[in-house]
Each structure stands twice: as structure tokens, then as C-alpha cells.
C-alpha atoms as a PDB file:
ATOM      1  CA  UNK A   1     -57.031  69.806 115.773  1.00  0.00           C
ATOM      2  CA  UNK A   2     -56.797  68.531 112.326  1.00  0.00           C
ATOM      3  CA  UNK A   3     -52.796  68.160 112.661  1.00  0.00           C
ATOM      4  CA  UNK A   4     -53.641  65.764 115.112  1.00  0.00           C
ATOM      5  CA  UNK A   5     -56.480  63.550 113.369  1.00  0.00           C
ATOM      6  CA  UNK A   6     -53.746  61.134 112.560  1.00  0.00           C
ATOM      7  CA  UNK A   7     -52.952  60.304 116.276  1.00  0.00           C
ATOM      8  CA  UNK A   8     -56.512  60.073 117.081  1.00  0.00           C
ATOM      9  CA  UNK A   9     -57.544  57.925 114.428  1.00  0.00           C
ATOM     10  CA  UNK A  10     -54.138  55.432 115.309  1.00  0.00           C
ATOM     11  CA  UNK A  11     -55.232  56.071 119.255  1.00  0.00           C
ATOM     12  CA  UNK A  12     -58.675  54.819 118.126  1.00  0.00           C
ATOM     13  CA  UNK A  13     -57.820  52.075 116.365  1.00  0.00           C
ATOM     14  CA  UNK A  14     -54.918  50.449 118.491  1.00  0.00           C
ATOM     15  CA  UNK A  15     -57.575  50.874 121.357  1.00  0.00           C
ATOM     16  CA  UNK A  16     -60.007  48.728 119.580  1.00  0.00           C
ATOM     17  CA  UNK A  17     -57.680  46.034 118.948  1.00  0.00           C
ATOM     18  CA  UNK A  18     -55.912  45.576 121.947  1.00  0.00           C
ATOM     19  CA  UNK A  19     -56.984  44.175 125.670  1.00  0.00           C
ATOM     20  CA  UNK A  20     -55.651  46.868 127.757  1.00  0.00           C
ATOM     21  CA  UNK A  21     -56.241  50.376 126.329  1.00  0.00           C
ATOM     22  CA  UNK A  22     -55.430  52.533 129.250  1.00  0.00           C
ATOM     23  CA  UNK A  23     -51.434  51.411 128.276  1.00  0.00           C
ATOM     24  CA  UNK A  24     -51.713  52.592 124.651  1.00  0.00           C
ATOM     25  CA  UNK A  25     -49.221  55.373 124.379  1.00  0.00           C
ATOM     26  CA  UNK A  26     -48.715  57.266 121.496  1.00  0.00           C
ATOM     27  CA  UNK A  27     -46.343  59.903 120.561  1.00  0.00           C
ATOM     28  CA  UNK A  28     -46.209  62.732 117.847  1.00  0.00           C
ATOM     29  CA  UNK A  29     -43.283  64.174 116.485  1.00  0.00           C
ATOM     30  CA  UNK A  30     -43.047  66.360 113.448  1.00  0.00           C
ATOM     31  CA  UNK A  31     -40.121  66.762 111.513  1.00  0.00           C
ATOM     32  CA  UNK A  32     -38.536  68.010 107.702  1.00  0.00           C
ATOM     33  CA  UNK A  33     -39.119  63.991 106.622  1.00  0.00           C
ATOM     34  CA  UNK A  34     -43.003  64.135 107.613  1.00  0.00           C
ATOM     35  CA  UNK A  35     -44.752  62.830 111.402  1.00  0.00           C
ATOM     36  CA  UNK A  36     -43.600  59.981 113.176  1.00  0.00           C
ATOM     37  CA  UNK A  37     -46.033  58.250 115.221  1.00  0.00           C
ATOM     38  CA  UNK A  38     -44.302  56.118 118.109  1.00  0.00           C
ATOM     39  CA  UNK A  39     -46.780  53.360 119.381  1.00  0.00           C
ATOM     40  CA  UNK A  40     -46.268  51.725 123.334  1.00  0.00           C
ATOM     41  CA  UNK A  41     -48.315  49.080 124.359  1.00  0.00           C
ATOM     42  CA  UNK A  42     -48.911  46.541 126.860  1.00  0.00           C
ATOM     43  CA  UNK A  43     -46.694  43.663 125.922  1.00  0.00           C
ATOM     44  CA  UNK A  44     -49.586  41.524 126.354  1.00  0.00           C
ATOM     45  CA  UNK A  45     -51.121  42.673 123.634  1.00  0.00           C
ATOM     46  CA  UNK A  46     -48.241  43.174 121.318  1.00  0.00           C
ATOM     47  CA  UNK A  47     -49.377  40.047 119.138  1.00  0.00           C
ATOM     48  CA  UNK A  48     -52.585  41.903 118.583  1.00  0.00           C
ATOM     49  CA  UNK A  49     -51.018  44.849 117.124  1.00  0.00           C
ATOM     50  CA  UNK A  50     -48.479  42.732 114.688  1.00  0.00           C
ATOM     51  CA  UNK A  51     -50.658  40.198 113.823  1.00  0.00           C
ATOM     52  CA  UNK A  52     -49.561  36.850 112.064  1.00  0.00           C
ATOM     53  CA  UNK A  53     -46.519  37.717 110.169  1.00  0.00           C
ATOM     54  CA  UNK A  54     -46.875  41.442 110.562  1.00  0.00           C
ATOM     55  CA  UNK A  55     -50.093  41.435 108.601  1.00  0.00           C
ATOM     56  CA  UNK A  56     -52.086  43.814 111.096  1.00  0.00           C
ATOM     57  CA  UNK A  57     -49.044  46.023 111.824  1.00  0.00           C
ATOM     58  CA  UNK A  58     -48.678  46.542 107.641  1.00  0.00           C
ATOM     59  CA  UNK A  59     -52.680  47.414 107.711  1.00  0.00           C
ATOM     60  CA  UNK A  60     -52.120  49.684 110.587  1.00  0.00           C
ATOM     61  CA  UNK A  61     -49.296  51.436 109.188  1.00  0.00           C
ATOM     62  CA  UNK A  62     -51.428  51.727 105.750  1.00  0.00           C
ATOM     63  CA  UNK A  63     -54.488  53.218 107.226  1.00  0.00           C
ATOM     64  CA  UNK A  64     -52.529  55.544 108.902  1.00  0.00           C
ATOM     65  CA  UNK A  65     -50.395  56.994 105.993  1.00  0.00           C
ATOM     66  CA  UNK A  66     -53.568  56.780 104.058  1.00  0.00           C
ATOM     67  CA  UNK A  67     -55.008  59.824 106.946  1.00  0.00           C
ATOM     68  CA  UNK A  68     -51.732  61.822 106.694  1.00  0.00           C
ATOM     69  CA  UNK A  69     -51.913  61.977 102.661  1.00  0.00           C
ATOM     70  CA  UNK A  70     -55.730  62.895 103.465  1.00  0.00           C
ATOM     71  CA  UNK A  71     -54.221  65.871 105.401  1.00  0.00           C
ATOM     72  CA  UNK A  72     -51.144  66.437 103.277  1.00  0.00           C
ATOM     73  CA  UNK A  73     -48.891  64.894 105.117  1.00  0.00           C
ATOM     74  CA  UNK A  74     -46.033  62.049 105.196  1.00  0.00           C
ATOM     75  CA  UNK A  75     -46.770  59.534 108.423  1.00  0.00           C
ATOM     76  CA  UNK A  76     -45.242  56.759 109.508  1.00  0.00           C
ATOM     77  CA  UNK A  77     -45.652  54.411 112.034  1.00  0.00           C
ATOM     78  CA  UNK A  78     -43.123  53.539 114.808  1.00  0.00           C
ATOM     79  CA  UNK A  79     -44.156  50.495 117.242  1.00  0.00           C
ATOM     80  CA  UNK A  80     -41.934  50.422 120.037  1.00  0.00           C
ATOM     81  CA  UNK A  81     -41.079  46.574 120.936  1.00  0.00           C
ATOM     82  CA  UNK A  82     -41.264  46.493 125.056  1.00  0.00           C
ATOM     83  CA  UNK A  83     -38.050  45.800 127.454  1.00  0.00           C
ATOM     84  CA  UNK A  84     -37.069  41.951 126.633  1.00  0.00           C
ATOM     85  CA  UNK A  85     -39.694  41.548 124.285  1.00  0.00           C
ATOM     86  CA  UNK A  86     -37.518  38.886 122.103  1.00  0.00           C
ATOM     87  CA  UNK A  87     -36.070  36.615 125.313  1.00  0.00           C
ATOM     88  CA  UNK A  88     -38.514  34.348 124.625  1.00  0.00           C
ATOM     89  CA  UNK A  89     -37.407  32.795 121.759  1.00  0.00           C
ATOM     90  CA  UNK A  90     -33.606  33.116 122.814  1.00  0.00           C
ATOM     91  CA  UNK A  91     -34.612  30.871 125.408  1.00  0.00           C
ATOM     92  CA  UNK A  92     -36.564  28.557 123.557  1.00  0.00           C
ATOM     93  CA  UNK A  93     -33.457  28.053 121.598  1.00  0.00           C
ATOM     94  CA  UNK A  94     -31.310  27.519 124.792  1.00  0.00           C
ATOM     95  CA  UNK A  95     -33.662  24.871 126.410  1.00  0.00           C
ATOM     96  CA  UNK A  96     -33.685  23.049 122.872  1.00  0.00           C
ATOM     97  CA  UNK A  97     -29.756  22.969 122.872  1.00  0.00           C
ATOM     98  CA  UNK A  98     -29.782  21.725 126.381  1.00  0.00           C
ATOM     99  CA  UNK A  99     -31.213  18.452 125.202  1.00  0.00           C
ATOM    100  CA  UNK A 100     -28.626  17.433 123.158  1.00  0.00           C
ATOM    101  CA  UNK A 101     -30.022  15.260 120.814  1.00  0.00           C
END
């Protein structure tokens, strides 16, 4: 139980945050270089989770390492960017070159 307070406290934060909790996924692994938390979301609410300019990611990812030091442990934070999650903007740029101006 308290091996896994980090995950819970990232499960119950992430869940607060976001609009769709039943997709928050997270996964544990232990290692020699410390825990790595991977974190899957809805890509609907990915902007929620990285905030502007990564601001709310970099407090996540704080908070977090601030529990495993608690519990004498090295965490870090691992958010998994969904299937095509950058296609956006590589379109944007296409349609922009498009109009030739």
C-alpha cells in the first residue's frame, strides 16, 4: 500500500483535472533508476494535463516526485502523447503553404 501512494495520489489528481476520468490510465513500473509513472489520457483532455506551455505538466511532475522523496523514492512522470496527437499543427502548416502568398 504505501509503495503505491504515489500512483494514487497522480490517479487522484489527473482525475480532478481532466473531463473524462474513466480514460485516465496509469502505469507503475519499478526499476534500479527509481518508479516510472506512465500517464494515458483522453486526448481531449490532454491540454488540461500540459497546461499553457507545460506549466501544469511541470507542477504535476513536481508534486509527484515531491510524494516519492516522502516515501524514499526517485519518481518520475511519463505522459504518453495519444496516436496522431501532433497532426494538427502539421496540417495547419500545410493549409498555410497552400495559399501561396
Amino acid at each position: 500500500m504505501a509503495q503505491e501512494q504515489d500512483k494514487e495520489f497522480l490517479e487522484f489528481v489527473i482525475k480532478s483535472l481532466v473531463d473524462h476520468p474513466g480514460d485516465v490510465k496509469i502505469d507503475r513500473k519499478v526499476d534500479e533508476m527509481g518508479v516510472l509513472l506512465t500517464l494515458k489520457v483522453n486526448p481531449e483532455d490532454m491540454g488540461q494535463v500540459i497546461g499553457k506551455a507545460g506549466s501544469t505538466a511541470r507542477a504535476i511532475r513536481n508534486l509527484v516526485r515531491i510524494v516519492g522523496l516522502k516515501n524514499h523514492a526517485r519518481v518520475n512522470l511519463k505522459i504518453d502523447e495519444p496516436a496522431g496527437g501532433r497532426s494538427r499543427r502539421e496540417d495547419k502548416k500545410s493549409d498555410l503553404e497552400d495559399l501561396n502568398i
